[in-house]
N, C-alpha and C. Protein backbone atom coordinates (compact mmCIF):
# COMPACT_ATOMS: atom_id res chain seq x y z
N UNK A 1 0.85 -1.17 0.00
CA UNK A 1 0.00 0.00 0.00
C UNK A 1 0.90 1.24 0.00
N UNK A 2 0.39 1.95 -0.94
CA UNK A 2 0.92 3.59 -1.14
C UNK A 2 1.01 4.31 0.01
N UNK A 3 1.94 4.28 1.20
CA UNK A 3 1.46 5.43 2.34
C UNK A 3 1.81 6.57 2.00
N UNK A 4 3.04 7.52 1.35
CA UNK A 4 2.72 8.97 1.10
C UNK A 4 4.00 8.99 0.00
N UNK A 5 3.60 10.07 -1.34
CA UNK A 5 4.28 10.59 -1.89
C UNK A 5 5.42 11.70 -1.73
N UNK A 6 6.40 11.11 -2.29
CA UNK A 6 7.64 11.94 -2.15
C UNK A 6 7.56 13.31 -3.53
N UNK A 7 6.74 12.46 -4.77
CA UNK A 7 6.74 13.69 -6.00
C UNK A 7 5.38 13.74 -5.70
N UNK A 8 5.32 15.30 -5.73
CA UNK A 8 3.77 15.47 -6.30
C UNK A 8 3.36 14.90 -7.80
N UNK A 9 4.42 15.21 -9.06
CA UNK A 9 4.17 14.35 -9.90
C UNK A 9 3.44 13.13 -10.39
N UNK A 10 4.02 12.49 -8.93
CA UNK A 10 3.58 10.94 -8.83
C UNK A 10 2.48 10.86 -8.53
N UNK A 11 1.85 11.43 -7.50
CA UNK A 11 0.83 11.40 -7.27
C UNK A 11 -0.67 12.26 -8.03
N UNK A 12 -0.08 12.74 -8.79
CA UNK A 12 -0.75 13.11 -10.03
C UNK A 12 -1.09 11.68 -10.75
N UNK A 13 -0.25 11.44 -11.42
CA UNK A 13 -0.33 10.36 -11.75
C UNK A 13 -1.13 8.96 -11.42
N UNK A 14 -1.43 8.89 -10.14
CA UNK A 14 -1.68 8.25 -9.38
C UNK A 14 -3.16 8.25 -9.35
N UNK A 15 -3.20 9.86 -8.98
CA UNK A 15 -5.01 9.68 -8.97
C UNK A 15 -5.63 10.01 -10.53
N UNK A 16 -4.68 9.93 -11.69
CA UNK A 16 -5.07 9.98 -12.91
C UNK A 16 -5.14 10.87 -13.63
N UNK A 17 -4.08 12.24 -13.00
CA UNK A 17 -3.75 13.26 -14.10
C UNK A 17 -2.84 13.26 -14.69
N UNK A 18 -3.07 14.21 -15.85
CA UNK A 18 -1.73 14.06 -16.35
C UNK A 18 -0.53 14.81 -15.75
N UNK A 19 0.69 14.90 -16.30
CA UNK A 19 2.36 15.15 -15.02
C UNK A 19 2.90 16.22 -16.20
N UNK A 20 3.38 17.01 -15.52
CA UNK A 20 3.77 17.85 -16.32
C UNK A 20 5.41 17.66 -16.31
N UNK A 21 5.89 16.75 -15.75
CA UNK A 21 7.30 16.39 -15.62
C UNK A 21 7.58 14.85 -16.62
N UNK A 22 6.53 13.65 -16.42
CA UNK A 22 6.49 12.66 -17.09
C UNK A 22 6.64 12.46 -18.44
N UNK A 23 7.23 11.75 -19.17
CA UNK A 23 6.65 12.20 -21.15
C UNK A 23 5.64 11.06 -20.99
N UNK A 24 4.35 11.26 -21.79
CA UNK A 24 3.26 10.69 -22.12
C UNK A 24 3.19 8.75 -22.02
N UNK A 25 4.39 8.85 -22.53
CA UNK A 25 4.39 7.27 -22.39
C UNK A 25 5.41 6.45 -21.79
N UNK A 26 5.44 7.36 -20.37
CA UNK A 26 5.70 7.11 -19.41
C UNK A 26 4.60 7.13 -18.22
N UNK A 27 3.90 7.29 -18.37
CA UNK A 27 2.65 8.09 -17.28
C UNK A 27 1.85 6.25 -17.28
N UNK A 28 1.40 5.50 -18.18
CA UNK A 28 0.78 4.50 -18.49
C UNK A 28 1.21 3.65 -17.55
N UNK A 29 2.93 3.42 -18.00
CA UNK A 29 3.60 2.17 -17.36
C UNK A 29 3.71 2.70 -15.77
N UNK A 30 4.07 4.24 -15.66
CA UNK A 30 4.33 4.31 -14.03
C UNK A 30 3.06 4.37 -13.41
N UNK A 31 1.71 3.90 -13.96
CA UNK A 31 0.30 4.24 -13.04
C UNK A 31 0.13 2.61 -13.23
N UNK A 32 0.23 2.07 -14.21
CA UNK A 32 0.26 0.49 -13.44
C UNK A 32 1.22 0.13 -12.22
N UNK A 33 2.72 0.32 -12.43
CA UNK A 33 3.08 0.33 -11.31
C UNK A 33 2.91 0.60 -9.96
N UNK A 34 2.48 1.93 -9.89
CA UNK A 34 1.99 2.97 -8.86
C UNK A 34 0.23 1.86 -8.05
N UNK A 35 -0.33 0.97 -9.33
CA UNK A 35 -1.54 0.59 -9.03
C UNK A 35 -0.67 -0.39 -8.43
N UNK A 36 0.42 -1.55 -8.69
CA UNK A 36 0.73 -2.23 -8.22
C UNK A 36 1.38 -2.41 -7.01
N UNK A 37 1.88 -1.34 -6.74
CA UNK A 37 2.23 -1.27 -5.21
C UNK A 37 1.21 -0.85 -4.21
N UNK A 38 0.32 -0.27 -4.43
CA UNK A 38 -0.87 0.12 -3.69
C UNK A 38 -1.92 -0.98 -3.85
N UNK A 39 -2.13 -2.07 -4.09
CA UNK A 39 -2.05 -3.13 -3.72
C UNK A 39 -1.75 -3.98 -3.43
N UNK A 40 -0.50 -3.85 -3.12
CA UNK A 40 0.28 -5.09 -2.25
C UNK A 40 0.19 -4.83 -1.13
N UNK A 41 -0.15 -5.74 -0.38
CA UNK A 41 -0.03 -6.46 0.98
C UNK A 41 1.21 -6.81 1.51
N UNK A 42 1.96 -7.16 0.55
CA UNK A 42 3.49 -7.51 1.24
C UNK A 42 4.74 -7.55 0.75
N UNK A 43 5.48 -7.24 0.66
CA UNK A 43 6.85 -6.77 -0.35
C UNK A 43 6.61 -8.41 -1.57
N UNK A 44 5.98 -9.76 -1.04
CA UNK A 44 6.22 -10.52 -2.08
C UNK A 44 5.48 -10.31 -3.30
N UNK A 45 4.04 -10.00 -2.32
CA UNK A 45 3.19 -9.44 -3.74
C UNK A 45 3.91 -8.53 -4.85
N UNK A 46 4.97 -8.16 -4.81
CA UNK A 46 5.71 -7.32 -5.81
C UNK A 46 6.82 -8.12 -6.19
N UNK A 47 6.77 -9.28 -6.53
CA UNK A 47 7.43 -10.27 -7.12
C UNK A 47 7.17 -10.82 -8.08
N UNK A 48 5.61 -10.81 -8.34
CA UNK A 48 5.08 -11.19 -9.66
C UNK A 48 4.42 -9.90 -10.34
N UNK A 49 4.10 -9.68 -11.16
CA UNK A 49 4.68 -9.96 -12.42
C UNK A 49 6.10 -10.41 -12.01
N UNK A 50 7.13 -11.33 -12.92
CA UNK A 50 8.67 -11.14 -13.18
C UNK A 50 8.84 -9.94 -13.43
N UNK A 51 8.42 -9.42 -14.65
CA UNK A 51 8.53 -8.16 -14.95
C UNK A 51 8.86 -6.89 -14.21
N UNK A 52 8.35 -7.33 -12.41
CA UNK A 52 8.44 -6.05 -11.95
C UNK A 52 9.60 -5.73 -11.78
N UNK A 53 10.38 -6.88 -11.92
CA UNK A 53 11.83 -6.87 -11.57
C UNK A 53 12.05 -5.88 -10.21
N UNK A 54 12.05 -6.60 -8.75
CA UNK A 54 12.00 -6.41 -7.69
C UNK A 54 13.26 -6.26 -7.55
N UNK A 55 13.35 -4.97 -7.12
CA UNK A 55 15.20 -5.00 -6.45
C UNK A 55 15.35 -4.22 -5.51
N UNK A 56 15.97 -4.90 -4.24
CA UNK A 56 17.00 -4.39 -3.00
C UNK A 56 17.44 -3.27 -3.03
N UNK A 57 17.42 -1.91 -2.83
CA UNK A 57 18.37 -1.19 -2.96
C UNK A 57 19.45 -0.68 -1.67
N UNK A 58 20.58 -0.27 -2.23
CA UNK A 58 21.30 -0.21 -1.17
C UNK A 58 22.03 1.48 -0.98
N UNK A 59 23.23 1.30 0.31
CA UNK A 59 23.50 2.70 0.31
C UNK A 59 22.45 3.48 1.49
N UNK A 60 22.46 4.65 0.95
CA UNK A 60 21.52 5.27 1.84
C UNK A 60 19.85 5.13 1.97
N UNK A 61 19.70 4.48 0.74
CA UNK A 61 18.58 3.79 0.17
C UNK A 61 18.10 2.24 0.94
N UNK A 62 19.05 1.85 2.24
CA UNK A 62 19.19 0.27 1.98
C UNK A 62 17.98 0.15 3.01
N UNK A 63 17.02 -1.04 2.59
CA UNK A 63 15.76 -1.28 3.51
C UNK A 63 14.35 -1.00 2.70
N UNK A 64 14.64 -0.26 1.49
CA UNK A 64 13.82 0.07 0.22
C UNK A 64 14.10 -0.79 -0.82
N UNK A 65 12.70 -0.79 -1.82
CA UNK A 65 13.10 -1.62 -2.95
C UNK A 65 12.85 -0.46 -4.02
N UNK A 66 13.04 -1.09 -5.21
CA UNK A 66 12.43 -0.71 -6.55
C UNK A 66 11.65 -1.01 -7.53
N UNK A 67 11.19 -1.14 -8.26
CA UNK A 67 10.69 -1.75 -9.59
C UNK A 67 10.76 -0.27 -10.16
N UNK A 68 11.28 -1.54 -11.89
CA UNK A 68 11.58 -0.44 -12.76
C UNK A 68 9.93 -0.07 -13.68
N UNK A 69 10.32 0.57 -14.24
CA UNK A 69 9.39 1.79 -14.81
C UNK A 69 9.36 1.42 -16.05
N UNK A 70 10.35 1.89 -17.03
CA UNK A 70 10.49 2.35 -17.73
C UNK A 70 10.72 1.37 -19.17
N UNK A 71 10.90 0.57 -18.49
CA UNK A 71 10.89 -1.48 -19.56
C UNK A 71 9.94 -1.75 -19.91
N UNK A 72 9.18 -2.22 -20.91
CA UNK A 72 7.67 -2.43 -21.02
C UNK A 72 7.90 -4.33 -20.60
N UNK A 73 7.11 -4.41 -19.77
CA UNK A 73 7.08 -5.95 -19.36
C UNK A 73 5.93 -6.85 -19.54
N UNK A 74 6.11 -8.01 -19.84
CA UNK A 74 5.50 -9.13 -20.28
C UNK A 74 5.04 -10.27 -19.36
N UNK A 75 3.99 -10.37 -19.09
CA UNK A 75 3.32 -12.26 -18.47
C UNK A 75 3.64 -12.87 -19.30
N UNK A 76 4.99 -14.00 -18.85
CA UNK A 76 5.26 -15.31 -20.14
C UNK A 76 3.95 -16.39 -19.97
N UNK A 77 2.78 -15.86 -20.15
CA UNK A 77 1.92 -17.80 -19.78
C UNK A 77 0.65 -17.40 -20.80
N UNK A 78 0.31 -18.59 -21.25
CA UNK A 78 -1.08 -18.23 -21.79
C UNK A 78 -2.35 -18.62 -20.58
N UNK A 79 -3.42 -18.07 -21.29
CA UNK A 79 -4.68 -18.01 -20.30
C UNK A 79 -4.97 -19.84 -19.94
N UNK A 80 -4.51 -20.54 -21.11
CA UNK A 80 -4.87 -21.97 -21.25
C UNK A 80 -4.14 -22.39 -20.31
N UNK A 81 -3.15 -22.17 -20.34
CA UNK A 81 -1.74 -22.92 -19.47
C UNK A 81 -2.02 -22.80 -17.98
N UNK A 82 -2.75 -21.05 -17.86
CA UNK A 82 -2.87 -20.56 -16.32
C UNK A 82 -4.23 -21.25 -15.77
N UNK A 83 -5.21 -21.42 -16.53
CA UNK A 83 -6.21 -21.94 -16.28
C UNK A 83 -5.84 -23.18 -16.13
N UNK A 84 -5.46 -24.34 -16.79
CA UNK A 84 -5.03 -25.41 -16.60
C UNK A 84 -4.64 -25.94 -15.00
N UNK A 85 -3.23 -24.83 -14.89
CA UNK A 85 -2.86 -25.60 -13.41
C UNK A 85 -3.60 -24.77 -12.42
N UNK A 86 -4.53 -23.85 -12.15
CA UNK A 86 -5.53 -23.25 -11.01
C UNK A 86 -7.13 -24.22 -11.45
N UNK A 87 -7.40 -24.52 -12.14
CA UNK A 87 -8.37 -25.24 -12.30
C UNK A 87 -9.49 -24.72 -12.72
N UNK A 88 -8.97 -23.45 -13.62
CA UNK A 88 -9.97 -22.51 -14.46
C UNK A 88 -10.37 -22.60 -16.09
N UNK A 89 -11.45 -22.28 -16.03
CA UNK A 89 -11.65 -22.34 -17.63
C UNK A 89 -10.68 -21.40 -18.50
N UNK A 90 -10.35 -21.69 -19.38
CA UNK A 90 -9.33 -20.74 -20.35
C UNK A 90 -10.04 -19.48 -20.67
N UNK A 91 -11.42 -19.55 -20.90
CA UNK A 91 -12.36 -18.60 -21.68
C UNK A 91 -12.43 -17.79 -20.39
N UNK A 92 -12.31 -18.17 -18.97
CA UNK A 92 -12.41 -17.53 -17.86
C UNK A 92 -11.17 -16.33 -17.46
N UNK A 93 -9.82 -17.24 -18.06
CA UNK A 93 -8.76 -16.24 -17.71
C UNK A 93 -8.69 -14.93 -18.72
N UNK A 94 -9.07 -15.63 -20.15
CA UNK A 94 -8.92 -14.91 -21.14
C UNK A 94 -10.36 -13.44 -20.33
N UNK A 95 -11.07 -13.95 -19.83
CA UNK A 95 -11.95 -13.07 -19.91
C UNK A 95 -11.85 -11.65 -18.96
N UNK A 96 -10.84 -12.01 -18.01
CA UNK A 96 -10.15 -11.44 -16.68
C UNK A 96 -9.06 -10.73 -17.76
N UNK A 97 -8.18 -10.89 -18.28
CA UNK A 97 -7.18 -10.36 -18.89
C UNK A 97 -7.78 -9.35 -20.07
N UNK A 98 -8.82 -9.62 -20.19
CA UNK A 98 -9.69 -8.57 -21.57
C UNK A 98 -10.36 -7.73 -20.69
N UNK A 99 -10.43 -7.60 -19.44
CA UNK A 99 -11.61 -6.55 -18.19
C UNK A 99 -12.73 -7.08 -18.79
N UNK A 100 -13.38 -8.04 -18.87
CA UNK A 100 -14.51 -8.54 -19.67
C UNK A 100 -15.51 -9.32 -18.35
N UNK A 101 -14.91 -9.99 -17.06
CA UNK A 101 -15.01 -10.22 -15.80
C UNK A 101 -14.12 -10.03 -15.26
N UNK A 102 -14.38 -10.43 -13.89
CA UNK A 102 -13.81 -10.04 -12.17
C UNK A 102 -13.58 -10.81 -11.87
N UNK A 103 -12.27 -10.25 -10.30
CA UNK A 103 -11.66 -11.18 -10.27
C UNK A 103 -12.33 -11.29 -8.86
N UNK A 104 -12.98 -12.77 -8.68
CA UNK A 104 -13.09 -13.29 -7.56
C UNK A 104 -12.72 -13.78 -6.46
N UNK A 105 -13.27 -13.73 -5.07
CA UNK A 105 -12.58 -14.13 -4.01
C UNK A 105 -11.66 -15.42 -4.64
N UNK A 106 -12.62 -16.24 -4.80
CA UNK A 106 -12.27 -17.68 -5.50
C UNK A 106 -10.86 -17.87 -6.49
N UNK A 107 -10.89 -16.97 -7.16
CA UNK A 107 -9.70 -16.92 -8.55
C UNK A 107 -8.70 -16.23 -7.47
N UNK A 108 -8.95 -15.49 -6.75
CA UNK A 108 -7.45 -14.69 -6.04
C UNK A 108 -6.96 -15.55 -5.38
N UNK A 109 -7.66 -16.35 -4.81
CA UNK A 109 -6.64 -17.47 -3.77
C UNK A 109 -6.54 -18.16 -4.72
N UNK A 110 -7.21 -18.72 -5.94
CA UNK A 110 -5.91 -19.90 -6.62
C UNK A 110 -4.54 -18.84 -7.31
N UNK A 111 -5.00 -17.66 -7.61
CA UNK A 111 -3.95 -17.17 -8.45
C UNK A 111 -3.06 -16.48 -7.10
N UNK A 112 -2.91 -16.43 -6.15
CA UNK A 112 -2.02 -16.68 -4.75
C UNK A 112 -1.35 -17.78 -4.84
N UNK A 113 -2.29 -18.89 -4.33
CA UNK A 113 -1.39 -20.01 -4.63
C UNK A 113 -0.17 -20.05 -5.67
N UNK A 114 -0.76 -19.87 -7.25
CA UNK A 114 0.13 -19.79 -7.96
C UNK A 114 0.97 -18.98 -8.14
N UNK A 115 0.91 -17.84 -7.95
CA UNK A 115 1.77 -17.12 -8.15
C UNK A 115 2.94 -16.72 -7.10
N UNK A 116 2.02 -17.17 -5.67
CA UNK A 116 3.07 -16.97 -4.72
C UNK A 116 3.05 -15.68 -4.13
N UNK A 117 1.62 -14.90 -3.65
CA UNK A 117 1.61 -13.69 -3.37
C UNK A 117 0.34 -13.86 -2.47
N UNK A 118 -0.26 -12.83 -1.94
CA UNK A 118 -1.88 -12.48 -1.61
C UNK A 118 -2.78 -12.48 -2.11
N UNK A 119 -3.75 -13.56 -2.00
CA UNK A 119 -5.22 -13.27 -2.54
C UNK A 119 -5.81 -11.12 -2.36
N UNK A 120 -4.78 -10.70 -1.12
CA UNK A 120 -5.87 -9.43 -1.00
C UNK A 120 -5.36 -8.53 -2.19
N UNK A 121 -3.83 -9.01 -2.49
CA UNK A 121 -3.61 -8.49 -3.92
C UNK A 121 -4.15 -8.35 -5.02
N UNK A 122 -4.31 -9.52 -5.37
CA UNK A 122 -5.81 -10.00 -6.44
C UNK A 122 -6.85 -9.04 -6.13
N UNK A 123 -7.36 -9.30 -4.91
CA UNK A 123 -8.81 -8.19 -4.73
C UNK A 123 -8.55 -6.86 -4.65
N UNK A 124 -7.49 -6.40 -4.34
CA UNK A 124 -7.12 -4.76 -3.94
C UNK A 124 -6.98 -4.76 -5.66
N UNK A 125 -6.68 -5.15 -6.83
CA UNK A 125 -6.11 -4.88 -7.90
C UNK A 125 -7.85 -4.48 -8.72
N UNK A 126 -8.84 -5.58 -8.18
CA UNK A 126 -10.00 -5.82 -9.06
C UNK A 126 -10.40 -4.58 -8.49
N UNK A 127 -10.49 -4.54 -6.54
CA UNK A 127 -10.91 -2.94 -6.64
C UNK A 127 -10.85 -1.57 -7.08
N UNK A 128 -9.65 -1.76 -7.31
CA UNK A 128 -8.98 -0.15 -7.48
C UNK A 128 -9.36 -0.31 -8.96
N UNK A 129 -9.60 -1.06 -10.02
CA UNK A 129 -10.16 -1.19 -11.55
C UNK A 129 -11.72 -0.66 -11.13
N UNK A 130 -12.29 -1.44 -10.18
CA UNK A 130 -13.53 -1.28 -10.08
C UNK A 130 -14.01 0.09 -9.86
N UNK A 131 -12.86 0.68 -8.84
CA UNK A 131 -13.35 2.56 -8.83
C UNK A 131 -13.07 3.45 -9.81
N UNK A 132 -11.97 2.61 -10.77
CA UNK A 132 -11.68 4.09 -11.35
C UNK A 132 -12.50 3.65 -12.69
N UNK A 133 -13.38 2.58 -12.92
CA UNK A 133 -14.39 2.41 -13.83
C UNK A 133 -15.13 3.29 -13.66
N UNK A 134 -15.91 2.87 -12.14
CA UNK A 134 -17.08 4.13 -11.91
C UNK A 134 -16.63 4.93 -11.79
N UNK A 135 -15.96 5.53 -11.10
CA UNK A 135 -15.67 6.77 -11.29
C UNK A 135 -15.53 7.69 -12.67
N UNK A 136 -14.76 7.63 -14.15
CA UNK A 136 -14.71 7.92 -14.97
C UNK A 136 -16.57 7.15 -15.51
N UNK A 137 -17.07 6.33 -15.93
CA UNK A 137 -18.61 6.52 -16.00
C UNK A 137 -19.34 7.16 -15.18
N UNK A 138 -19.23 7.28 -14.00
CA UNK A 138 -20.55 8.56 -13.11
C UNK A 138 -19.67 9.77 -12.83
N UNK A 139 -18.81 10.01 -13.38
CA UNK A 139 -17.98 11.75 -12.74
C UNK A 139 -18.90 12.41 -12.47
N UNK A 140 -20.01 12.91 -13.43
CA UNK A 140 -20.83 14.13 -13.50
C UNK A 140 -22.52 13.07 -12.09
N UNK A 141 -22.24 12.54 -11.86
CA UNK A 141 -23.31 11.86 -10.97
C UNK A 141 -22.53 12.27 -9.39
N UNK A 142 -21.63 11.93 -9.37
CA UNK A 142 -20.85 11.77 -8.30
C UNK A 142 -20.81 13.20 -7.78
N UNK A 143 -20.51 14.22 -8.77
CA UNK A 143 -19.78 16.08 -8.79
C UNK A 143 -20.97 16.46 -8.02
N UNK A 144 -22.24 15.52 -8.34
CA UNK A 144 -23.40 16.50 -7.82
C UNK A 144 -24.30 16.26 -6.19
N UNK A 145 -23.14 15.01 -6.02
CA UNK A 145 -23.36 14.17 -4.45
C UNK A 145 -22.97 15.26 -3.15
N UNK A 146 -23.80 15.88 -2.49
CA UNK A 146 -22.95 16.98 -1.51
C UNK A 146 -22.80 16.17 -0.24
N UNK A 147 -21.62 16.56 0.11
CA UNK A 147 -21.17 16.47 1.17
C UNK A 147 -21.85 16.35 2.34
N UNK A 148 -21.83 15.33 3.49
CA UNK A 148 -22.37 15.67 4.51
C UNK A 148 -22.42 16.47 5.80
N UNK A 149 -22.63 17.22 6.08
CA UNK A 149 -22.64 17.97 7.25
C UNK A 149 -22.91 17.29 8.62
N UNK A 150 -21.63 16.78 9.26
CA UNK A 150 -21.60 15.71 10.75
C UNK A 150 -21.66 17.09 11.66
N UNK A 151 -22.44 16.68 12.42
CA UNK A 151 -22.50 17.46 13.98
C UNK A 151 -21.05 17.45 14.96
N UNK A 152 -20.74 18.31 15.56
CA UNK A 152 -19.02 18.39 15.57
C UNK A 152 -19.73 17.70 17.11
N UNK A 153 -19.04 16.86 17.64
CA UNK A 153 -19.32 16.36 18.82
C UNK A 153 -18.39 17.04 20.10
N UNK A 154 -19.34 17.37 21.25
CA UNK A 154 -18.57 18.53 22.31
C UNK A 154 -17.58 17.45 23.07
């Protein structure tokens, strides 16, 4: 989980603006990232993808990690293969990898198992898709929701 930004940049980014420091196609790969650490549960959950390429850093840095940015990275497996050893239909993974369905309690703990991370990963990943769906479909629903006024308690 994201506890606080060091760039404001980043956190632009983060909640889905654009960066006036970033170049354009950079902003994509560092807001998946940015999604991927703000759902992890535990430094392992940032082990899979391979891709994230998880690294130690050291120096004055040492006790922090990294993942890089700036590599465009790849899942080596097909949906058949992944479905196969979790005990899912292929048309099921394929359908998760297209945002076409969700990812279920059920699918996060086999894809834990497999992958070797947190089911709450899995679910923190489907959520944070799930808000910034609605959110970008109801913006103008939401803009017009007022605020509540709580009684300040003496």
């Amino acid at each position: 989980m994201i506890v606080n930004f060091k760039s404001d940049e980043t956190k632009l980014v983060f909640n889905g603006f654009a960066s006036r420091y970033y170049p354009p196609d950079i902003e994509k790969s560092a807001l998946r990232k940015l999604l991927l650490l703000d759902a992890a549960t535990s430094i392992n959950d940032l082990r899979i993808p391979p891709g994230n390429r998880l690294e130690k850093l050291v120096g004055d840095r040492k006790g922090q990690h990294s993942i890089r940015i700036n590599d465009q990275w790849r899942i080596c497996f097909t949906p058949y293969r992944l479905g196969k050893d979790i005990g899912l239909a292929q048309t099921r993974i394929s359908e998760i990898l297209s945002e076409k369905r969700s990812i279920t309690a059920d699918t996060a703990l086999r894809l834990s198992h497999y992958f070797g991370n947190s089911p709450q990963f899995w679910l923190n990943l489907q959520t944070q898709y799930d808000l910034r769906q609605a959110q970008e479909e109801n913006k103008e629903i939401y803009s017009h929701i007022p605020v509540a006024q709580l009684a300040h308690l003496a």
